[in-house]
PDB file of N, CA and C in Angstrom:
ATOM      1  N   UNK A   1     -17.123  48.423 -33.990  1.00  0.00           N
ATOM      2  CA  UNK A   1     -17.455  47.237 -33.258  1.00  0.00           C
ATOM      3  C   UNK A   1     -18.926  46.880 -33.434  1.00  0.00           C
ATOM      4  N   UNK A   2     -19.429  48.382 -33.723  1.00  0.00           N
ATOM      5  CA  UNK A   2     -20.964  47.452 -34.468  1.00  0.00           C
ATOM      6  C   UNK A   2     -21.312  46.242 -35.379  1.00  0.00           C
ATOM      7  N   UNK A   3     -20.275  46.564 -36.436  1.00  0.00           N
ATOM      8  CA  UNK A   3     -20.882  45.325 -37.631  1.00  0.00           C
ATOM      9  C   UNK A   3     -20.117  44.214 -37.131  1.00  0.00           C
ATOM     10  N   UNK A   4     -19.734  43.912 -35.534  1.00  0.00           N
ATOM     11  CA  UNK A   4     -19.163  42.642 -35.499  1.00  0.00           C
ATOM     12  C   UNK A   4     -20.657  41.800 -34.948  1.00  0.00           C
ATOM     13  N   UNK A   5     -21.092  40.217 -35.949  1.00  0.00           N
ATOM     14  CA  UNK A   5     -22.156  39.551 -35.369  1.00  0.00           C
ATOM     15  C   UNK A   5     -21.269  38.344 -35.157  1.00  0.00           C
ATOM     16  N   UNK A   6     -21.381  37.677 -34.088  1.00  0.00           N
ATOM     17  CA  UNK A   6     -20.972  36.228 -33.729  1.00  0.00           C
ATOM     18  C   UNK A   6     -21.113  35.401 -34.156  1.00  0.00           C
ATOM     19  N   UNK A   7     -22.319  35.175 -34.705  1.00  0.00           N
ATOM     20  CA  UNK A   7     -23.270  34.150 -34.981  1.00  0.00           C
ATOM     21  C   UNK A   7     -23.406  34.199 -36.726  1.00  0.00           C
ATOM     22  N   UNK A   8     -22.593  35.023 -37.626  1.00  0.00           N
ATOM     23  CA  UNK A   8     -22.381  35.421 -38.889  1.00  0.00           C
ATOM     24  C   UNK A   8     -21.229  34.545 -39.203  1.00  0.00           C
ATOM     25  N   UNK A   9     -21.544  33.450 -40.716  1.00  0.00           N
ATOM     26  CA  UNK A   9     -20.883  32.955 -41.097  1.00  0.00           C
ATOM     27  C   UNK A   9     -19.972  33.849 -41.639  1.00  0.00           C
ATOM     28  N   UNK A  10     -18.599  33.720 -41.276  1.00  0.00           N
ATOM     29  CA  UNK A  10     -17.662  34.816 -42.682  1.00  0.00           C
ATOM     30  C   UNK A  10     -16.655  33.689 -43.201  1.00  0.00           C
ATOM     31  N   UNK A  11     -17.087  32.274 -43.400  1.00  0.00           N
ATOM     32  CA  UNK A  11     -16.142  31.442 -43.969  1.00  0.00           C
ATOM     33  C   UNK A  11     -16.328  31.591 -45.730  1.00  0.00           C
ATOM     34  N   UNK A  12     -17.223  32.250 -46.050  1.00  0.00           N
ATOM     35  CA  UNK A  12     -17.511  32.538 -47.550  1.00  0.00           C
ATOM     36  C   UNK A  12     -17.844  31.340 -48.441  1.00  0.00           C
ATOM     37  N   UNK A  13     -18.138  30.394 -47.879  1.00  0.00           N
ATOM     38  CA  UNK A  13     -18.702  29.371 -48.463  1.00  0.00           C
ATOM     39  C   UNK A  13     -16.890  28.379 -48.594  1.00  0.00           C
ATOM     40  N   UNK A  14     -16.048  28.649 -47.906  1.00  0.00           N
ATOM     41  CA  UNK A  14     -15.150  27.432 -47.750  1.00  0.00           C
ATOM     42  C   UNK A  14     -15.569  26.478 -46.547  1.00  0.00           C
ATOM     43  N   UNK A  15     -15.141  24.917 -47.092  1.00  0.00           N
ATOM     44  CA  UNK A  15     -15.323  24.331 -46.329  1.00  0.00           C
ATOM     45  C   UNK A  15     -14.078  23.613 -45.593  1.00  0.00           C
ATOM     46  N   UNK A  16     -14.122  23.546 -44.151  1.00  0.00           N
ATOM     47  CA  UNK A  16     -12.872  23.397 -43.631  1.00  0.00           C
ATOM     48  C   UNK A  16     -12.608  21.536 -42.909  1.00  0.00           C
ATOM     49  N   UNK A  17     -12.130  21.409 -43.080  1.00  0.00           N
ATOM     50  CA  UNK A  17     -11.509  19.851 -42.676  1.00  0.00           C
ATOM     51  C   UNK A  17     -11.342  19.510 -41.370  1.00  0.00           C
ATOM     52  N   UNK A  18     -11.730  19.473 -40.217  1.00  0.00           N
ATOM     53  CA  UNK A  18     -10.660  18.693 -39.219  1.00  0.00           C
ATOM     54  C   UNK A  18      -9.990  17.589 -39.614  1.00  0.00           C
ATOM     55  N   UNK A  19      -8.106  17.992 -39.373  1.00  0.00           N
ATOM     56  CA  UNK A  19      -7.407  17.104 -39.580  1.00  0.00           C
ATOM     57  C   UNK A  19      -6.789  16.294 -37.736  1.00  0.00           C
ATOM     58  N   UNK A  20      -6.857  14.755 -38.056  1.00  0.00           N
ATOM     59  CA  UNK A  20      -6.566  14.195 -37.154  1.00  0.00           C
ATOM     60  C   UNK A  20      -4.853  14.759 -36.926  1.00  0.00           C
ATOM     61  N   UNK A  21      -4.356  14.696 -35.572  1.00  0.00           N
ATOM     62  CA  UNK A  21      -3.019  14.854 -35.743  1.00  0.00           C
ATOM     63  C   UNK A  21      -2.047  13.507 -36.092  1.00  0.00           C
ATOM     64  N   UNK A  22      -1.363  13.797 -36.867  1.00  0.00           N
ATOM     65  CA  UNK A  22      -0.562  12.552 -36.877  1.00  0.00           C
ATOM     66  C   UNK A  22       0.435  12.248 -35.772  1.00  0.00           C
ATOM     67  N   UNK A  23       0.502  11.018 -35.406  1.00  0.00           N
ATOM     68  CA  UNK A  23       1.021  10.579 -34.088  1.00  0.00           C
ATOM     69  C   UNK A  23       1.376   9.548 -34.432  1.00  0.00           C
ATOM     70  N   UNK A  24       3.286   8.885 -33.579  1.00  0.00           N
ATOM     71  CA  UNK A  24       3.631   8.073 -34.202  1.00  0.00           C
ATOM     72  C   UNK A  24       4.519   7.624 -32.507  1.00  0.00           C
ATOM     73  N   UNK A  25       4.365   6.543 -32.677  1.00  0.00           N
ATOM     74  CA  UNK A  25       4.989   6.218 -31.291  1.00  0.00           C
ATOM     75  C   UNK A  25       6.780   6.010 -31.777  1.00  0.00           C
ATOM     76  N   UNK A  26       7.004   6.621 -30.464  1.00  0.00           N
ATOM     77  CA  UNK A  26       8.536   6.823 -30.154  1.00  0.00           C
ATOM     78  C   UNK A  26       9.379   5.584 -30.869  1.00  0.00           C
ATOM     79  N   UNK A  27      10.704   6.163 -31.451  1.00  0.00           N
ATOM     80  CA  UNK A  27      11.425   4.739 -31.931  1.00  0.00           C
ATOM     81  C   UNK A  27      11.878   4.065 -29.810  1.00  0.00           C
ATOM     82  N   UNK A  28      12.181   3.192 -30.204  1.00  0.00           N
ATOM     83  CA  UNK A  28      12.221   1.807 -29.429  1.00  0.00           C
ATOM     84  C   UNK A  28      13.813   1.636 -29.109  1.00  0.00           C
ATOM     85  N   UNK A  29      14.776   1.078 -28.161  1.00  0.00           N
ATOM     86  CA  UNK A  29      16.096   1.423 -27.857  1.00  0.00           C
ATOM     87  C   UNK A  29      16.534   0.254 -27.194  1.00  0.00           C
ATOM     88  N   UNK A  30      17.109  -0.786 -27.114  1.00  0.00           N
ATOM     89  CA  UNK A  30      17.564  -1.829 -26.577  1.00  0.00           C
ATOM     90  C   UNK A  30      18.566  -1.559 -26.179  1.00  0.00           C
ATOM     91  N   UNK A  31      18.717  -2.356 -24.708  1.00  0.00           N
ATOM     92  CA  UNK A  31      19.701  -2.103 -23.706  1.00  0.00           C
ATOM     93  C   UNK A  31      20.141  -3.211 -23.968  1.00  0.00           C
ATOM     94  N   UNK A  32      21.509  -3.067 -24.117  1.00  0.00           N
ATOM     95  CA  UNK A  32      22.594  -4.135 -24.206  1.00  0.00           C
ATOM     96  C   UNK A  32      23.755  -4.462 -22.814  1.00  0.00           C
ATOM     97  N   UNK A  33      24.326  -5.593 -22.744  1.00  0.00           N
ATOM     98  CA  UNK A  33      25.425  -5.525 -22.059  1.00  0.00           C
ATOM     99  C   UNK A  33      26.530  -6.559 -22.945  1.00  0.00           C
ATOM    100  N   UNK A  34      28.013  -5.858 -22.481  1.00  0.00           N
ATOM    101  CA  UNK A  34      28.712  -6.613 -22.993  1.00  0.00           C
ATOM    102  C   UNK A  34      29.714  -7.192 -22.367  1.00  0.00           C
ATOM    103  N   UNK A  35      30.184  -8.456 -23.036  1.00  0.00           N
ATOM    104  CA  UNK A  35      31.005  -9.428 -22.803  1.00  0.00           C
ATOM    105  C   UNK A  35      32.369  -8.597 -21.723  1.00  0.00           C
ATOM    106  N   UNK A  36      33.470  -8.975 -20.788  1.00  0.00           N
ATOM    107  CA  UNK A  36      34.041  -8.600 -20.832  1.00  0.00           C
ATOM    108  C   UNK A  36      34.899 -10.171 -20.412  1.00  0.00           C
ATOM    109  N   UNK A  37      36.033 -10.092 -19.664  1.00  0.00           N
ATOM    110  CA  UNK A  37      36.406 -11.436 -19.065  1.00  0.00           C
ATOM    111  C   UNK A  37      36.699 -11.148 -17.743  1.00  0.00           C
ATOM    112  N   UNK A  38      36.482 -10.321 -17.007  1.00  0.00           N
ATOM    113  CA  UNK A  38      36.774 -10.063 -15.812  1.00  0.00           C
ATOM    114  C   UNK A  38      35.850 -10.227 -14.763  1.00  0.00           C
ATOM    115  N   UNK A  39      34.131  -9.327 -14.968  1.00  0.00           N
ATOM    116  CA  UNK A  39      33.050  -9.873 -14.252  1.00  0.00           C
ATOM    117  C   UNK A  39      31.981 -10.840 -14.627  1.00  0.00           C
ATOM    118  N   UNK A  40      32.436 -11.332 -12.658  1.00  0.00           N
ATOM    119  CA  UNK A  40      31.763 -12.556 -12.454  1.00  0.00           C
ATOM    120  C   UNK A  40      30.867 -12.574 -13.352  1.00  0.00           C
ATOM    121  N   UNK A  41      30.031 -14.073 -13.602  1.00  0.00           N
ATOM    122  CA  UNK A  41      28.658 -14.100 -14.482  1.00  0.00           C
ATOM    123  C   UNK A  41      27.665 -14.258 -12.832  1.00  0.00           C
ATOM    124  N   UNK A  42      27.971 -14.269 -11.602  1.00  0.00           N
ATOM    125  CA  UNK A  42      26.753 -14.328 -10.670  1.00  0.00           C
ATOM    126  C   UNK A  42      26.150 -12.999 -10.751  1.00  0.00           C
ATOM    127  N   UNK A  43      27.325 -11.897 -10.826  1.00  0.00           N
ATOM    128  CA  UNK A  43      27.129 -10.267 -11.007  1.00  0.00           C
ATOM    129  C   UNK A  43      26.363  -9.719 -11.952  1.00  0.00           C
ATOM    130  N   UNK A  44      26.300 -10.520 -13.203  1.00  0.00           N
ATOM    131  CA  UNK A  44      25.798 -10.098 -14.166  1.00  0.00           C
ATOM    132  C   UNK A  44      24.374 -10.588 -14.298  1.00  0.00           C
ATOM    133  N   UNK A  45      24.181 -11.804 -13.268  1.00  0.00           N
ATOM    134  CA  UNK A  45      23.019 -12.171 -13.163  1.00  0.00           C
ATOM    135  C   UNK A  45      21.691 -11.682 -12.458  1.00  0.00           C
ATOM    136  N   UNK A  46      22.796 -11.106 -11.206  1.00  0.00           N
ATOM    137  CA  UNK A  46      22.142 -10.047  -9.976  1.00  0.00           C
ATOM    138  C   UNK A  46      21.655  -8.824 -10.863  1.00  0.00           C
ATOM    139  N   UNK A  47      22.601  -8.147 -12.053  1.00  0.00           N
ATOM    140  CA  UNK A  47      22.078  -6.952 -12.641  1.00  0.00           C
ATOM    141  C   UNK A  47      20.715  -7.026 -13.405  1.00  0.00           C
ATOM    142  N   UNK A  48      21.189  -8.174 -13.993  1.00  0.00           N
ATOM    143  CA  UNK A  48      19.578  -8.701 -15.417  1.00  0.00           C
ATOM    144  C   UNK A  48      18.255  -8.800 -13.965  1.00  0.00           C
ATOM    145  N   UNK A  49      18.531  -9.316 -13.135  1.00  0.00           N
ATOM    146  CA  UNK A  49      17.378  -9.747 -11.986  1.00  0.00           C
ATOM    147  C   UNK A  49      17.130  -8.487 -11.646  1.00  0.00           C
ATOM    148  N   UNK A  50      17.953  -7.601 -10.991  1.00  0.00           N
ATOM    149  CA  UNK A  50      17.753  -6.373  -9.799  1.00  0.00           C
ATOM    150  C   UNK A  50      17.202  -4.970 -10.996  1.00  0.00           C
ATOM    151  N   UNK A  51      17.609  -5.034 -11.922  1.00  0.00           N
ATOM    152  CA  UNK A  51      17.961  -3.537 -13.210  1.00  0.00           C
ATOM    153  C   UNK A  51      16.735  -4.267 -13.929  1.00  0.00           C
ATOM    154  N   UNK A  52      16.527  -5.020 -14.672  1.00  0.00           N
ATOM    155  CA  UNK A  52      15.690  -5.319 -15.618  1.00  0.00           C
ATOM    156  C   UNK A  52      14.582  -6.386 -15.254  1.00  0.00           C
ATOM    157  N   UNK A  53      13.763  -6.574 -13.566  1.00  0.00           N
ATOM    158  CA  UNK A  53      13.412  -7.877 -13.158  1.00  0.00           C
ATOM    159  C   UNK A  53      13.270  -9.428 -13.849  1.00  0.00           C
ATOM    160  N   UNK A  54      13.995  -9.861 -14.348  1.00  0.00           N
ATOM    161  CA  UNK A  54      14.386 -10.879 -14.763  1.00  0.00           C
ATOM    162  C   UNK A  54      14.067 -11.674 -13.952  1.00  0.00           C
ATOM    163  N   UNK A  55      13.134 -12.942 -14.033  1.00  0.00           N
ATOM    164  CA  UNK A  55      13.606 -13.797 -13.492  1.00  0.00           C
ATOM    165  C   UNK A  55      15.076 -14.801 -13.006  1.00  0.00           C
ATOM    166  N   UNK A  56      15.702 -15.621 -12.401  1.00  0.00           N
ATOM    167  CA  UNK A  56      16.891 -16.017 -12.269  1.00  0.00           C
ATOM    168  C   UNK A  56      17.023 -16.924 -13.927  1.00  0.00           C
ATOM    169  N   UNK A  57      16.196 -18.110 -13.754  1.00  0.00           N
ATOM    170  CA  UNK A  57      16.378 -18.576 -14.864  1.00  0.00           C
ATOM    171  C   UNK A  57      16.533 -17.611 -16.443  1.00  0.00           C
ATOM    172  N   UNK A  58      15.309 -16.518 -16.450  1.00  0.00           N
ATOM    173  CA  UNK A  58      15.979 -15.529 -17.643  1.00  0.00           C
ATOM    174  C   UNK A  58      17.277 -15.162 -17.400  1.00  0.00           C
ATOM    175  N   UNK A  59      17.342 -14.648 -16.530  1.00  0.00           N
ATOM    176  CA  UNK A  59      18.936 -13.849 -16.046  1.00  0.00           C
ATOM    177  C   UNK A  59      19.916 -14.881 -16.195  1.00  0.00           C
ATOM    178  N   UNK A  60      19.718 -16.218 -16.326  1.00  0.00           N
ATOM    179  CA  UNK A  60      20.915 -17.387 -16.586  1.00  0.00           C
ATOM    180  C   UNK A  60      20.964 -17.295 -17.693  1.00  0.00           C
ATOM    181  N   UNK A  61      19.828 -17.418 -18.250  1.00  0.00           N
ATOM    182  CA  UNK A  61      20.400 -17.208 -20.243  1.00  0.00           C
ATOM    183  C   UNK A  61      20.432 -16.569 -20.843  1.00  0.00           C
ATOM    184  N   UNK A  62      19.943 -15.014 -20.286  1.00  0.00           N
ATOM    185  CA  UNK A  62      20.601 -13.835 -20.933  1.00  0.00           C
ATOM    186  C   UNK A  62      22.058 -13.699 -20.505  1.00  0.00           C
ATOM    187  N   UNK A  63      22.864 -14.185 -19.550  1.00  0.00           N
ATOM    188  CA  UNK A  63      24.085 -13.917 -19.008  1.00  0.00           C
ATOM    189  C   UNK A  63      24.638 -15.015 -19.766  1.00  0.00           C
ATOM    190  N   UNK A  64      24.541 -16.131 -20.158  1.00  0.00           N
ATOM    191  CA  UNK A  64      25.284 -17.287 -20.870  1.00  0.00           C
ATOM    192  C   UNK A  64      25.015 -16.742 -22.003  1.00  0.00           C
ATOM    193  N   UNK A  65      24.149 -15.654 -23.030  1.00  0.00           N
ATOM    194  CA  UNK A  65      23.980 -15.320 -24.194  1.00  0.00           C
ATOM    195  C   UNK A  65      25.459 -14.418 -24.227  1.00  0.00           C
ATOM    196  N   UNK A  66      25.505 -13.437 -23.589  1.00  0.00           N
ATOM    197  CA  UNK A  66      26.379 -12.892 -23.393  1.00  0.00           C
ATOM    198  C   UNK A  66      28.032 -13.165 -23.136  1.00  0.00           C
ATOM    199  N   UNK A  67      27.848 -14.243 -22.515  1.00  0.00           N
ATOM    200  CA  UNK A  67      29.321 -15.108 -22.434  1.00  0.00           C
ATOM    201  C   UNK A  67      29.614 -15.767 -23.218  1.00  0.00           C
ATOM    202  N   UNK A  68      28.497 -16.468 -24.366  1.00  0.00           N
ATOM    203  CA  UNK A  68      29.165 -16.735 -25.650  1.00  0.00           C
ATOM    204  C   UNK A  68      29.105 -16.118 -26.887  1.00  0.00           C
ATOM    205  N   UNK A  69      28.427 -14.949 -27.009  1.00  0.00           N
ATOM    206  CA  UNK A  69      28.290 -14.295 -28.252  1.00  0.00           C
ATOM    207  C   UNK A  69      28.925 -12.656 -27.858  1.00  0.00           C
ATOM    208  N   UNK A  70      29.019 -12.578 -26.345  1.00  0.00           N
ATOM    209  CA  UNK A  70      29.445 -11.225 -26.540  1.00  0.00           C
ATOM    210  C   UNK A  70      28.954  -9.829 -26.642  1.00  0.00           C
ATOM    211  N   UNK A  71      27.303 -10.595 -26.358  1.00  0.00           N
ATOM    212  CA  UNK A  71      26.184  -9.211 -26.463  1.00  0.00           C
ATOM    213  C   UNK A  71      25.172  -9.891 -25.969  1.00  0.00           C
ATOM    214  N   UNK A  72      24.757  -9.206 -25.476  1.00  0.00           N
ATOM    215  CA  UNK A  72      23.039  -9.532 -24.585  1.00  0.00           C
ATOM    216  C   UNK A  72      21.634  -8.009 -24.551  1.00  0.00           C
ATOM    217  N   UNK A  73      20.981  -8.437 -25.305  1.00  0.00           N
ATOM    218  CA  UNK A  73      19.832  -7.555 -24.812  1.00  0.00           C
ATOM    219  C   UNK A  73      19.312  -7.730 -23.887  1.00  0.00           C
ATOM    220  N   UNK A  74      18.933  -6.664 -23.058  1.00  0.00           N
ATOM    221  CA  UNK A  74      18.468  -6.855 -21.475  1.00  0.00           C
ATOM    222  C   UNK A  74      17.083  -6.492 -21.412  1.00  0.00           C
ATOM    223  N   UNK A  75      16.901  -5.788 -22.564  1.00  0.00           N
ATOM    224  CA  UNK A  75      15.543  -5.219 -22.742  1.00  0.00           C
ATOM    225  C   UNK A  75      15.207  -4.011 -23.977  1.00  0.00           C
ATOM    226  N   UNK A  76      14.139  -3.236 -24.136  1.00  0.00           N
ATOM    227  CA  UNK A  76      13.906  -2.588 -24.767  1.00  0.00           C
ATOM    228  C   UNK A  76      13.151  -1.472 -24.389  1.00  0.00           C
ATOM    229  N   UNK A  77      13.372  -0.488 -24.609  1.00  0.00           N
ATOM    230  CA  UNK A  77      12.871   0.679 -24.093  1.00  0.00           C
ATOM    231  C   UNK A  77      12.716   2.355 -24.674  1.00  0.00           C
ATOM    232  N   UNK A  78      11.934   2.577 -23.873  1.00  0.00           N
ATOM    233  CA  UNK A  78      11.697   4.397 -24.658  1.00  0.00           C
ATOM    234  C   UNK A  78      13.170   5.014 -24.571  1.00  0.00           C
ATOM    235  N   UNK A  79      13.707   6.119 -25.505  1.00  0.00           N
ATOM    236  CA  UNK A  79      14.701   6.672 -24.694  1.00  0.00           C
ATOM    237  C   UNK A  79      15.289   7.089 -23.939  1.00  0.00           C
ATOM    238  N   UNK A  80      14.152   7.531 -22.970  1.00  0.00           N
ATOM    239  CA  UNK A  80      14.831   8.213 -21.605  1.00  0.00           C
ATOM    240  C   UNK A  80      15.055   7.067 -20.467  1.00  0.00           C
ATOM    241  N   UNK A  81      13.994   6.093 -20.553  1.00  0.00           N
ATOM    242  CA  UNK A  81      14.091   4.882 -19.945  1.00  0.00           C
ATOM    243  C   UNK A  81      15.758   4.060 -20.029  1.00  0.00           C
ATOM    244  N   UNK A  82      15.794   3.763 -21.505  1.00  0.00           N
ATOM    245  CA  UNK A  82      16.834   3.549 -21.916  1.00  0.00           C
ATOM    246  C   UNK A  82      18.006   3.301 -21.320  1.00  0.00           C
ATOM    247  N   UNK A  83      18.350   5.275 -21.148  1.00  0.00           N
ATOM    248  CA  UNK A  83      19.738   6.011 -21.443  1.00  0.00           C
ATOM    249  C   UNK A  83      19.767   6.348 -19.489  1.00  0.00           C
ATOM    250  N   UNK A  84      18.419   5.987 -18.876  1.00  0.00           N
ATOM    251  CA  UNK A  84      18.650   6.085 -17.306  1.00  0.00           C
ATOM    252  C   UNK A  84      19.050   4.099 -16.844  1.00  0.00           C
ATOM    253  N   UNK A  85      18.514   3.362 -17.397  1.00  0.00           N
ATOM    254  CA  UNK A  85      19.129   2.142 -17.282  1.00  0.00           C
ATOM    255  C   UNK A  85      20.211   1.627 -17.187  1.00  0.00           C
ATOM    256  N   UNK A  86      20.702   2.517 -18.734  1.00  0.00           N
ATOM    257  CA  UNK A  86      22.532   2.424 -18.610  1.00  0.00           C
ATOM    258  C   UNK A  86      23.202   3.051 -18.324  1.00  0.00           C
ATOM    259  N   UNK A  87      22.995   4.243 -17.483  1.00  0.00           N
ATOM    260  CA  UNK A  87      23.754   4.875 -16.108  1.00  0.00           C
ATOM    261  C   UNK A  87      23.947   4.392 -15.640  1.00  0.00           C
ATOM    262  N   UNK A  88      22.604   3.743 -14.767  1.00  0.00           N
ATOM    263  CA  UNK A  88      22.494   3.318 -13.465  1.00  0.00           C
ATOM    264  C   UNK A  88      23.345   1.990 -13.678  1.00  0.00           C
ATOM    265  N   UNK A  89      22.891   0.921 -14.389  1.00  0.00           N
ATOM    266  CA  UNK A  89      23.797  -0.243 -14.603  1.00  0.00           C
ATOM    267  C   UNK A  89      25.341  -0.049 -14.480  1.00  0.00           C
ATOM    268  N   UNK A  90      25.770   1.063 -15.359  1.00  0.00           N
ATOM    269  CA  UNK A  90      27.426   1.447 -15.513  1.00  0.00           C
ATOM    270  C   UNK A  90      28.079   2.175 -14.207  1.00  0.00           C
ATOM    271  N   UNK A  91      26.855   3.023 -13.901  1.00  0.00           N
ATOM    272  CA  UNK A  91      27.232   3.322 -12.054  1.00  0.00           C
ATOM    273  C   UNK A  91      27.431   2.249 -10.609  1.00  0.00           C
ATOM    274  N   UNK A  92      26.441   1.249 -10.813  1.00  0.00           N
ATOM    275  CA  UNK A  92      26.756   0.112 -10.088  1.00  0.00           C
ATOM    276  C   UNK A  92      27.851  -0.694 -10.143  1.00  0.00           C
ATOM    277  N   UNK A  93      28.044  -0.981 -11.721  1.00  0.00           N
ATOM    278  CA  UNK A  93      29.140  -1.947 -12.327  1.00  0.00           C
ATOM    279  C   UNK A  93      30.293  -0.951 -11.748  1.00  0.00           C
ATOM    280  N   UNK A  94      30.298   0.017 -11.479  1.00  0.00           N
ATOM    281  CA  UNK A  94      32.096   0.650 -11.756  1.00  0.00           C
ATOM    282  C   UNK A  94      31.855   0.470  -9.637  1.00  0.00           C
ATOM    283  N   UNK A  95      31.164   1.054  -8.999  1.00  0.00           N
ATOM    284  CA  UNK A  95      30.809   0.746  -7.586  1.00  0.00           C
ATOM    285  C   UNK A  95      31.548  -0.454  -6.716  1.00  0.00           C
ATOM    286  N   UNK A  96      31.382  -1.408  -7.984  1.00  0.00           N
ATOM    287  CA  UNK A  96      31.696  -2.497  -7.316  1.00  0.00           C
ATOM    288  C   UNK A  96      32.491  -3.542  -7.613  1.00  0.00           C
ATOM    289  N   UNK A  97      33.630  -2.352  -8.469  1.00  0.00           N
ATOM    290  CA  UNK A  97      35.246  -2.836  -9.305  1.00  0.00           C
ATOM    291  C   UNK A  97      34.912  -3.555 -10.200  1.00  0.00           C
ATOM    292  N   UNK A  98      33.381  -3.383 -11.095  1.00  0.00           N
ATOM    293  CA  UNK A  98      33.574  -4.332 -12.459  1.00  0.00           C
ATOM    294  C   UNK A  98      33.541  -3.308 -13.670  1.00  0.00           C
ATOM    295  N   UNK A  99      34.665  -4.005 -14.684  1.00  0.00           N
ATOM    296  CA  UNK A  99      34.307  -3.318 -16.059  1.00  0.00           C
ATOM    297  C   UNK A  99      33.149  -3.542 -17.088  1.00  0.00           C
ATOM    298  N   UNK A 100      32.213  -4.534 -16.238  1.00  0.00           N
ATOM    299  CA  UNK A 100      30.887  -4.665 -16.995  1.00  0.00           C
ATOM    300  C   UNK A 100      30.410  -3.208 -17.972  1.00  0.00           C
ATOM    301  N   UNK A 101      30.088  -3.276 -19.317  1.00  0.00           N
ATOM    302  CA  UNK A 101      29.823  -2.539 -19.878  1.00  0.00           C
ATOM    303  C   UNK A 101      28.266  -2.368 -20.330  1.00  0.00           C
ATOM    304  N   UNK A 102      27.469  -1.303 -20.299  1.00  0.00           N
ATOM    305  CA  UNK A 102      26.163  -1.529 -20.656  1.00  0.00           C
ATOM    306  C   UNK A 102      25.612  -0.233 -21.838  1.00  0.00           C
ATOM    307  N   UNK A 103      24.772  -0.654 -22.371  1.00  0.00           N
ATOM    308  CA  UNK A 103      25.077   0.459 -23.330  1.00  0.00           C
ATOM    309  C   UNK A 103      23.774   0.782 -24.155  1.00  0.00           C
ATOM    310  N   UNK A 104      23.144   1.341 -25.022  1.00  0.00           N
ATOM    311  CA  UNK A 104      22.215   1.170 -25.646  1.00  0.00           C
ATOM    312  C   UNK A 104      22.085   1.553 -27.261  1.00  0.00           C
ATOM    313  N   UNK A 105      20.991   0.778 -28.149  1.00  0.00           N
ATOM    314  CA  UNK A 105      21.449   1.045 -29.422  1.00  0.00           C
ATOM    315  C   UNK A 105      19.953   1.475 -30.247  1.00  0.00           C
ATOM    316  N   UNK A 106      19.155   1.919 -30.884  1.00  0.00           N
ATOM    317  CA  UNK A 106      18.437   2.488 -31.844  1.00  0.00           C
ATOM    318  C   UNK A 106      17.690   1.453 -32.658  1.00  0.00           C
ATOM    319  N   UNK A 107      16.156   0.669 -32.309  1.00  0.00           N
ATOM    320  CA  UNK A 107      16.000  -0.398 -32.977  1.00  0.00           C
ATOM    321  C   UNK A 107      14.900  -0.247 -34.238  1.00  0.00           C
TER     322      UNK A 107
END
């Protein structure tokens, strides 16, 4: 333990780099809902407003997007955000006898 000095270079004449870490932000996940013919469109309007704060007027034309094409993005989100959105949405929807479907996809 003698010949240990602290303050003694032992890099031998290499020189070393700090490397930045590479960092890449999370992929991105859109919450969808879909068409069905059974629930109301006021219901679906209350969800886009109450689940995703939507204004009413957004929540009218994301819910008429949906009633004529059959798909609506409600939003976009991290994954865990996501995949707790469309629980909760699919837990309410079944709560309250609708087959509203909500779902999410990989953007």
């Amino acid at each position: 333990m003698a010949d240990f000095e602290p303050n003694k270079d032992d890099d031998h004449g290499v020189a070393v780099q700090s490397a930045k870490p590479q960092l890449k932000k999370p992929p991105l996940y859109k919450v969808i809902l879909l068409n069905d013919d059974f629930t109301p469109m006021a219901f679906v309007i209350d969800i886009l407003m109450h689940f995703f704060s939507m204004s009413e007027d957004m929540a009218t034309r994301v819910m008429l997007q949906i009633h004529t094409q059959g798909i609506g993005v409600c939003g976009t989100y991290t994954k865990g955000v996501a995949e707790t959105k469309v629980c909760i949405v699919n837990e309410y929807s079944r709560e309250n006898q609708h087959p509203l479907l909500c779902s999410m996809e990989e953007m």
